[in-house]
C-alpha atoms as a PDB file:
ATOM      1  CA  UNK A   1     -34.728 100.833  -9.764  1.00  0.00           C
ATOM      2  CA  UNK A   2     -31.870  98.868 -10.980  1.00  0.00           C
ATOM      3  CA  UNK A   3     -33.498  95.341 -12.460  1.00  0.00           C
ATOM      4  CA  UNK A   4     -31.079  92.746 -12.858  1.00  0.00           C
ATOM      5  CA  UNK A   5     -31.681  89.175 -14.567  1.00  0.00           C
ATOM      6  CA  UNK A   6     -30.014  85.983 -14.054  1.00  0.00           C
ATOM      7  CA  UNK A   7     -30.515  83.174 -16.720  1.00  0.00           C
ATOM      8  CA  UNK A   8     -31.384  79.971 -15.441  1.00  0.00           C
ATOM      9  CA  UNK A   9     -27.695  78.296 -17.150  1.00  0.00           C
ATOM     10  CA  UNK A  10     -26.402  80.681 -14.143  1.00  0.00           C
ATOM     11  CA  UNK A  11     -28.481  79.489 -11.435  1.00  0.00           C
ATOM     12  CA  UNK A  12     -28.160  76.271 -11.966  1.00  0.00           C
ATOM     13  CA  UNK A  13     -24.289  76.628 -11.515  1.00  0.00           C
ATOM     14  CA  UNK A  14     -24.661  78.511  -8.479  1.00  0.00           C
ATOM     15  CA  UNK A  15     -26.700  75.789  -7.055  1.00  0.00           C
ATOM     16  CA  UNK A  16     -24.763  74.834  -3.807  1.00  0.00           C
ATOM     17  CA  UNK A  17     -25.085  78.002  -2.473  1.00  0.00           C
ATOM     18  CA  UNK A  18     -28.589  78.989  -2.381  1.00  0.00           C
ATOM     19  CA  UNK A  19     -28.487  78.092   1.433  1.00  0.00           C
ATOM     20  CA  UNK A  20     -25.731  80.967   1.635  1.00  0.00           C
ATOM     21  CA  UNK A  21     -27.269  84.474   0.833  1.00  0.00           C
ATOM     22  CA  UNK A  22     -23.731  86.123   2.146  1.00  0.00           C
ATOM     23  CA  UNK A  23     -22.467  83.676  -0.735  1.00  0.00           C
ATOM     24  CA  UNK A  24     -24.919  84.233  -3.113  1.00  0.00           C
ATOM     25  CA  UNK A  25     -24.382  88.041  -2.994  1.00  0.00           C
ATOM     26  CA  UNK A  26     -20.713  87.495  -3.538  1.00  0.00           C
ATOM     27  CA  UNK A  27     -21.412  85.741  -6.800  1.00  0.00           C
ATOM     28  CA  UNK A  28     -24.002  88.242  -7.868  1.00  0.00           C
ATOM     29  CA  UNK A  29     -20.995  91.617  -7.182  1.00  0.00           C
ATOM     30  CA  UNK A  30     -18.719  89.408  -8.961  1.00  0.00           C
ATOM     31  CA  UNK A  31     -20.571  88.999 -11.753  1.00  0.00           C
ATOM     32  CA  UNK A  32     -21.700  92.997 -12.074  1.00  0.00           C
ATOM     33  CA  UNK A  33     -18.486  94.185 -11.322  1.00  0.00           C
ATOM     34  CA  UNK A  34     -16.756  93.309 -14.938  1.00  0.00           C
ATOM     35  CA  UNK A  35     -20.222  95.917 -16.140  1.00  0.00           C
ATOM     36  CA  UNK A  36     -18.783  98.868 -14.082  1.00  0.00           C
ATOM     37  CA  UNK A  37     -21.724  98.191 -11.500  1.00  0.00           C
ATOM     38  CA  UNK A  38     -20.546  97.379  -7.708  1.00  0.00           C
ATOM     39  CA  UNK A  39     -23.512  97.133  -5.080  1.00  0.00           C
ATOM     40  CA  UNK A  40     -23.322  99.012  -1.274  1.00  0.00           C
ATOM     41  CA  UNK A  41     -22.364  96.718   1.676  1.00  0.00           C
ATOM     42  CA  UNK A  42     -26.177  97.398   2.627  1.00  0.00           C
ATOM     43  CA  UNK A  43     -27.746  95.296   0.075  1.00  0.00           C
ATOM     44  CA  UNK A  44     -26.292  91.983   0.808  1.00  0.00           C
ATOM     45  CA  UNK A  45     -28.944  90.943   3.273  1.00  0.00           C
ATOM     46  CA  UNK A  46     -31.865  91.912   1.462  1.00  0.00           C
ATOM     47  CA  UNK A  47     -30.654  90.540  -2.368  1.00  0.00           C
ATOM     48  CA  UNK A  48     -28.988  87.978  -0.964  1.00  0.00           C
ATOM     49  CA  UNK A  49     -31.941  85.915   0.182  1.00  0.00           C
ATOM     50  CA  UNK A  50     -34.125  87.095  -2.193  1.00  0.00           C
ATOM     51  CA  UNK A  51     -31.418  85.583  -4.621  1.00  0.00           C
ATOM     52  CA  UNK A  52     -30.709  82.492  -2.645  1.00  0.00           C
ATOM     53  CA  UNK A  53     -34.548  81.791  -2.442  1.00  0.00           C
ATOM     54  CA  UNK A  54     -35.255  82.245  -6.058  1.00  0.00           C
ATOM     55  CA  UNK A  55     -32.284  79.568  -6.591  1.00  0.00           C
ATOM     56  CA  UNK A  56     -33.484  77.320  -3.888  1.00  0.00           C
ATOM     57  CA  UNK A  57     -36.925  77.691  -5.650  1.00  0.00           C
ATOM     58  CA  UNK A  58     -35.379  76.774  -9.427  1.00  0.00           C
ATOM     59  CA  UNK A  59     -33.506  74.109  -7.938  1.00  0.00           C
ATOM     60  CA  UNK A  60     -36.741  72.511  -6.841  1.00  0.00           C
ATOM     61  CA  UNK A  61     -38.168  72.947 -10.196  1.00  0.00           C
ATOM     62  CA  UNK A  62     -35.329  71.490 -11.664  1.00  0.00           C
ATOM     63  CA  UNK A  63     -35.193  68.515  -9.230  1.00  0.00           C
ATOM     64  CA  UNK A  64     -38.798  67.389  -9.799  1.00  0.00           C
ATOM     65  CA  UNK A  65     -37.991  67.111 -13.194  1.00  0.00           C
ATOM     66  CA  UNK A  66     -36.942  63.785 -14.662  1.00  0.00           C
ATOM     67  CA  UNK A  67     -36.828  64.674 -18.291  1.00  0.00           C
ATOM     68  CA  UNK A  68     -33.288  66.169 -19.905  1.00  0.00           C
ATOM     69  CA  UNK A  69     -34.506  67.695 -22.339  1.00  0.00           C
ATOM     70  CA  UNK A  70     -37.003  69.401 -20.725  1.00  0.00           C
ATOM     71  CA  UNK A  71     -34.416  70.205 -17.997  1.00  0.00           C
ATOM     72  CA  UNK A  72     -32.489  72.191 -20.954  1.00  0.00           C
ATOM     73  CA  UNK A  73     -35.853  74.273 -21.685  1.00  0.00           C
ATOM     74  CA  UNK A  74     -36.160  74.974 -18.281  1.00  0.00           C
ATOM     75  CA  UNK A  75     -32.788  76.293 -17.767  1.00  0.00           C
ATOM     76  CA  UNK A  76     -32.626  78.072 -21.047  1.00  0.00           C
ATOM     77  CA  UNK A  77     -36.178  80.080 -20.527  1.00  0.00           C
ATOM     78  CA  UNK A  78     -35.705  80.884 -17.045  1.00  0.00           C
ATOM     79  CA  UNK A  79     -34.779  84.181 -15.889  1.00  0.00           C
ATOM     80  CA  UNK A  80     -35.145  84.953 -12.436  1.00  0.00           C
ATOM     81  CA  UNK A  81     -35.633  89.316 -11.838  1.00  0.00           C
ATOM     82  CA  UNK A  82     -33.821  91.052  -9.187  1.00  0.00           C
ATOM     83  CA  UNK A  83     -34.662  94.894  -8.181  1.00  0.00           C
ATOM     84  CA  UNK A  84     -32.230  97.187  -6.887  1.00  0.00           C
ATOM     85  CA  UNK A  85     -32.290 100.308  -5.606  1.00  0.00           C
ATOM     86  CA  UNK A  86     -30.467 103.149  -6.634  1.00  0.00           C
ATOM     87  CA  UNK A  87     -28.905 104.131  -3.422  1.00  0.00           C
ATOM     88  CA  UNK A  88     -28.001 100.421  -2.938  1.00  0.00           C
ATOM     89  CA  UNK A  89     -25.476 101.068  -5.911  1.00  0.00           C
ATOM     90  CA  UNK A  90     -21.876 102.098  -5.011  1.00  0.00           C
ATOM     91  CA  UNK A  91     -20.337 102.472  -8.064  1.00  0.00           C
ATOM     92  CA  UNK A  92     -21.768 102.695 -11.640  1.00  0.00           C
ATOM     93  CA  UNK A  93     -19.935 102.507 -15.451  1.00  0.00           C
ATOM     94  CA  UNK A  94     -20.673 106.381 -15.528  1.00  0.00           C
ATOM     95  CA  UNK A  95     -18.740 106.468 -12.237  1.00  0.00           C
ATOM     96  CA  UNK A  96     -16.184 104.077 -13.920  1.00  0.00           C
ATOM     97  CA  UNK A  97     -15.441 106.548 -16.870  1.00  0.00           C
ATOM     98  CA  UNK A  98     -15.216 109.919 -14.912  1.00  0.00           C
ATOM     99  CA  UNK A  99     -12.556 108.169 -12.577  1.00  0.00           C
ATOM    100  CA  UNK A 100     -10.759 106.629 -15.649  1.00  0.00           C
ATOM    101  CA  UNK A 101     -11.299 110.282 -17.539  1.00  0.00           C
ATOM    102  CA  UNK A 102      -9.555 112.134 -14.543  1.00  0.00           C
ATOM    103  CA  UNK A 103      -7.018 109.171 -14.627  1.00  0.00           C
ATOM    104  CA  UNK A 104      -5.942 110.228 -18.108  1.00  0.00           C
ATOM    105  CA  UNK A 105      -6.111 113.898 -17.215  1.00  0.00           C
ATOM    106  CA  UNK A 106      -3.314 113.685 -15.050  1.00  0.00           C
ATOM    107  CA  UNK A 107      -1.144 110.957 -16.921  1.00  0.00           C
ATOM    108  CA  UNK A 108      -1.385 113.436 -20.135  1.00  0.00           C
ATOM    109  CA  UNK A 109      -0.718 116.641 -17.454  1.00  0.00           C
ATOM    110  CA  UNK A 110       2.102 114.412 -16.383  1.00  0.00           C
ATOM    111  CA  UNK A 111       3.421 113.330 -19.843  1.00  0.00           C
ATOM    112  CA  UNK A 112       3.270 117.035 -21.152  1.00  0.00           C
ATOM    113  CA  UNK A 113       5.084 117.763 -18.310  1.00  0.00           C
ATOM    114  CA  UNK A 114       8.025 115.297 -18.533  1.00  0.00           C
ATOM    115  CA  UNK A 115       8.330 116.209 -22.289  1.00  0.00           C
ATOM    116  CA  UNK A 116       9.114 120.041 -21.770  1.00  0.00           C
ATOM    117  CA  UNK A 117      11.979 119.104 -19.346  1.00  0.00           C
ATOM    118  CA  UNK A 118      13.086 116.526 -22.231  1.00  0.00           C
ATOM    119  CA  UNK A 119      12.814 119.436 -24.684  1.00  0.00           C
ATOM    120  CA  UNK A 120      14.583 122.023 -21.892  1.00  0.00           C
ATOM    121  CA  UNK A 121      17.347 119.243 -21.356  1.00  0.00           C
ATOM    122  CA  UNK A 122      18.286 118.377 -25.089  1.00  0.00           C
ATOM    123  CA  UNK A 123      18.469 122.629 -25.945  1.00  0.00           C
ATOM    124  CA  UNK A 124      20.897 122.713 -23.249  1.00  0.00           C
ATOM    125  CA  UNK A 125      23.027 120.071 -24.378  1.00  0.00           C
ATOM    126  CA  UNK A 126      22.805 121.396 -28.255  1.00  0.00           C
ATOM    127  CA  UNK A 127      23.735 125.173 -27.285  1.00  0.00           C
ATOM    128  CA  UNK A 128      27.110 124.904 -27.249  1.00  0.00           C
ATOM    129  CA  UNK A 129      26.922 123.823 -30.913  1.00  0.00           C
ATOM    130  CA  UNK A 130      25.718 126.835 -32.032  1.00  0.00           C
ATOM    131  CA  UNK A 131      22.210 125.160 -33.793  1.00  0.00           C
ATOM    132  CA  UNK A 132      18.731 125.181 -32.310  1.00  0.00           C
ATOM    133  CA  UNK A 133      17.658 122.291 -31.360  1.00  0.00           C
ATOM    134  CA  UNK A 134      14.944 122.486 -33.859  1.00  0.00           C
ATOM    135  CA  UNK A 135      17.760 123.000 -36.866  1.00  0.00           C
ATOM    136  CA  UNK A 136      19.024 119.494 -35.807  1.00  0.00           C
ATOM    137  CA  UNK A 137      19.154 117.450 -38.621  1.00  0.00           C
ATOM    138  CA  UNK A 138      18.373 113.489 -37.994  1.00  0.00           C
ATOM    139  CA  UNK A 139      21.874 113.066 -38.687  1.00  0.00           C
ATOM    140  CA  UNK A 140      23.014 114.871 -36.144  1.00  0.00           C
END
Protein backbone atom coordinates (compact mmCIF):
# COMPACT_ATOMS: atom_id res chain seq x y z
CA UNK A 1 0.00 0.00 0.00
CA UNK A 2 0.78 3.45 -1.00
CA UNK A 3 -0.01 5.79 2.34
CA UNK A 4 -0.33 9.26 1.57
CA UNK A 5 -0.71 12.25 4.21
CA UNK A 6 -2.26 15.52 3.88
CA UNK A 7 -1.44 18.24 6.56
CA UNK A 8 -4.25 19.94 7.94
CA UNK A 9 -2.71 23.75 6.37
CA UNK A 10 -3.83 21.69 3.07
CA UNK A 11 -7.19 20.73 4.02
CA UNK A 12 -8.18 23.60 5.25
CA UNK A 13 -7.48 25.27 1.78
CA UNK A 14 -9.25 22.71 0.01
CA UNK A 15 -12.23 23.35 2.08
CA UNK A 16 -14.98 24.21 -0.54
CA UNK A 17 -14.69 21.14 -2.11
CA UNK A 18 -15.13 18.44 0.29
CA UNK A 19 -18.77 18.11 -1.12
CA UNK A 20 -16.93 17.26 -4.56
CA UNK A 21 -14.96 13.89 -4.33
CA UNK A 22 -14.46 14.12 -8.41
CA UNK A 23 -12.87 17.57 -7.21
CA UNK A 24 -11.17 16.49 -4.39
CA UNK A 25 -9.34 13.74 -6.36
CA UNK A 26 -8.27 16.31 -8.87
CA UNK A 27 -6.49 18.26 -6.18
CA UNK A 28 -5.02 15.19 -4.59
CA UNK A 29 -3.30 13.95 -8.64
CA UNK A 30 -2.29 17.44 -8.83
CA UNK A 31 -0.55 17.57 -5.94
CA UNK A 32 1.34 13.90 -6.45
CA UNK A 33 2.03 14.48 -9.84
CA UNK A 34 5.09 17.15 -9.29
CA UNK A 35 6.52 13.56 -6.98
CA UNK A 36 6.51 11.41 -10.20
CA UNK A 37 3.30 9.61 -8.70
CA UNK A 38 -0.02 9.79 -11.02
CA UNK A 39 -3.07 7.63 -9.69
CA UNK A 40 -5.37 5.14 -12.26
CA UNK A 41 -8.73 6.62 -13.44
CA UNK A 42 -10.12 3.75 -11.05
CA UNK A 43 -9.32 5.30 -7.83
CA UNK A 44 -11.16 8.49 -8.04
CA UNK A 45 -14.37 7.17 -6.58
CA UNK A 46 -13.07 5.35 -3.80
CA UNK A 47 -10.18 8.20 -2.55
CA UNK A 48 -12.19 10.71 -3.52
CA UNK A 49 -14.83 10.42 -0.83
CA UNK A 50 -12.78 8.99 1.52
CA UNK A 51 -10.79 12.35 1.00
CA UNK A 52 -13.76 14.61 0.76
CA UNK A 53 -15.17 13.03 4.04
CA UNK A 54 -12.05 13.33 6.03
CA UNK A 55 -12.16 17.21 4.91
CA UNK A 56 -15.80 17.56 5.57
CA UNK A 57 -14.95 15.91 8.98
CA UNK A 58 -11.81 18.57 9.76
CA UNK A 59 -13.89 21.25 8.63
CA UNK A 60 -16.34 20.45 11.38
CA UNK A 61 -13.62 20.31 13.84
CA UNK A 62 -12.39 23.42 12.77
CA UNK A 63 -15.83 25.14 12.74
CA UNK A 64 -16.73 24.25 16.34
CA UNK A 65 -13.79 25.88 17.30
CA UNK A 66 -13.87 29.50 18.40
CA UNK A 67 -10.34 29.91 19.57
CA UNK A 68 -7.43 31.11 16.84
CA UNK A 69 -4.93 29.95 18.30
CA UNK A 70 -6.08 26.79 18.94
CA UNK A 71 -7.41 26.76 15.33
CA UNK A 72 -3.50 27.08 14.31
CA UNK A 73 -2.69 23.83 16.54
CA UNK A 74 -5.33 22.13 15.01
CA UNK A 75 -4.34 22.76 11.54
CA UNK A 76 -0.68 22.39 12.17
CA UNK A 77 -1.01 18.73 14.02
CA UNK A 78 -3.47 17.35 11.79
CA UNK A 79 -2.68 14.91 9.24
CA UNK A 80 -5.33 13.10 7.71
CA UNK A 81 -3.90 9.21 6.14
CA UNK A 82 -4.90 8.05 2.83
CA UNK A 83 -4.13 4.27 1.56
CA UNK A 84 -3.57 3.40 -1.87
CA UNK A 85 -3.20 0.53 -3.60
CA UNK A 86 -0.55 -0.44 -5.73
CA UNK A 87 -2.45 -1.30 -8.79
CA UNK A 88 -4.40 1.98 -8.29
CA UNK A 89 -0.97 3.70 -9.27
CA UNK A 90 -0.39 4.57 -12.98
CA UNK A 91 2.74 5.98 -13.01
CA UNK A 92 5.54 6.07 -10.36
CA UNK A 93 9.12 8.31 -10.09
CA UNK A 94 10.84 4.87 -10.97
CA UNK A 95 8.55 4.90 -14.02
CA UNK A 96 9.45 8.65 -14.40
CA UNK A 97 13.30 7.95 -14.66
CA UNK A 98 13.28 4.84 -17.03
CA UNK A 99 11.10 6.99 -19.52
CA UNK A 100 13.41 10.06 -19.02
CA UNK A 101 16.61 7.43 -19.17
CA UNK A 102 15.36 6.04 -22.63
CA UNK A 103 14.63 9.78 -23.48
CA UNK A 104 18.34 10.53 -23.22
CA UNK A 105 19.27 7.28 -24.91
CA UNK A 106 18.00 8.33 -28.05
CA UNK A 107 18.81 12.20 -27.91
CA UNK A 108 22.65 11.04 -27.26
CA UNK A 109 22.05 8.10 -30.23
CA UNK A 110 20.75 11.07 -32.12
CA UNK A 111 23.49 13.64 -31.23
CA UNK A 112 26.32 11.01 -31.97
CA UNK A 113 24.68 10.59 -34.98
CA UNK A 114 24.40 14.19 -36.29
CA UNK A 115 28.09 14.72 -35.23
CA UNK A 116 29.65 11.97 -37.59
CA UNK A 117 27.83 13.55 -40.61
CA UNK A 118 29.32 17.02 -39.22
CA UNK A 119 32.71 15.29 -39.05
CA UNK A 120 31.98 13.39 -42.73
CA UNK A 121 30.87 16.92 -44.11
CA UNK A 122 33.85 19.19 -42.88
CA UNK A 123 36.63 16.18 -44.31
CA UNK A 124 34.96 16.64 -47.50
CA UNK A 125 35.17 20.21 -47.69
CA UNK A 126 39.03 20.16 -46.31
CA UNK A 127 40.22 17.40 -48.96
CA UNK A 128 40.86 19.43 -51.60
CA UNK A 129 43.41 21.24 -49.40
CA UNK A 130 45.50 18.53 -49.11
CA UNK A 131 45.37 18.47 -44.85
CA UNK A 132 43.30 16.15 -42.70
CA UNK A 133 40.88 17.58 -41.13
CA UNK A 134 42.45 16.68 -37.91
CA UNK A 135 45.91 18.66 -39.05
CA UNK A 136 43.65 21.81 -39.17
CA UNK A 137 45.11 24.31 -37.24
CA UNK A 138 42.52 26.84 -35.34
CA UNK A 139 43.73 29.26 -37.70
CA UNK A 140 42.70 27.72 -40.44
Amino acid sequence: MFHLQINGEVVYKWRDVYGRPRTVCDLLQASILPLGYEMTESVRERVGKTTAESIRRFWRKMQSTKDGKKRKRIKAETWIKLAIRPDEIKQTPNDVLAQLTEDNSKLRAAVDEKAADLYDEMRQRLAHSGKEFTEVGKKQ
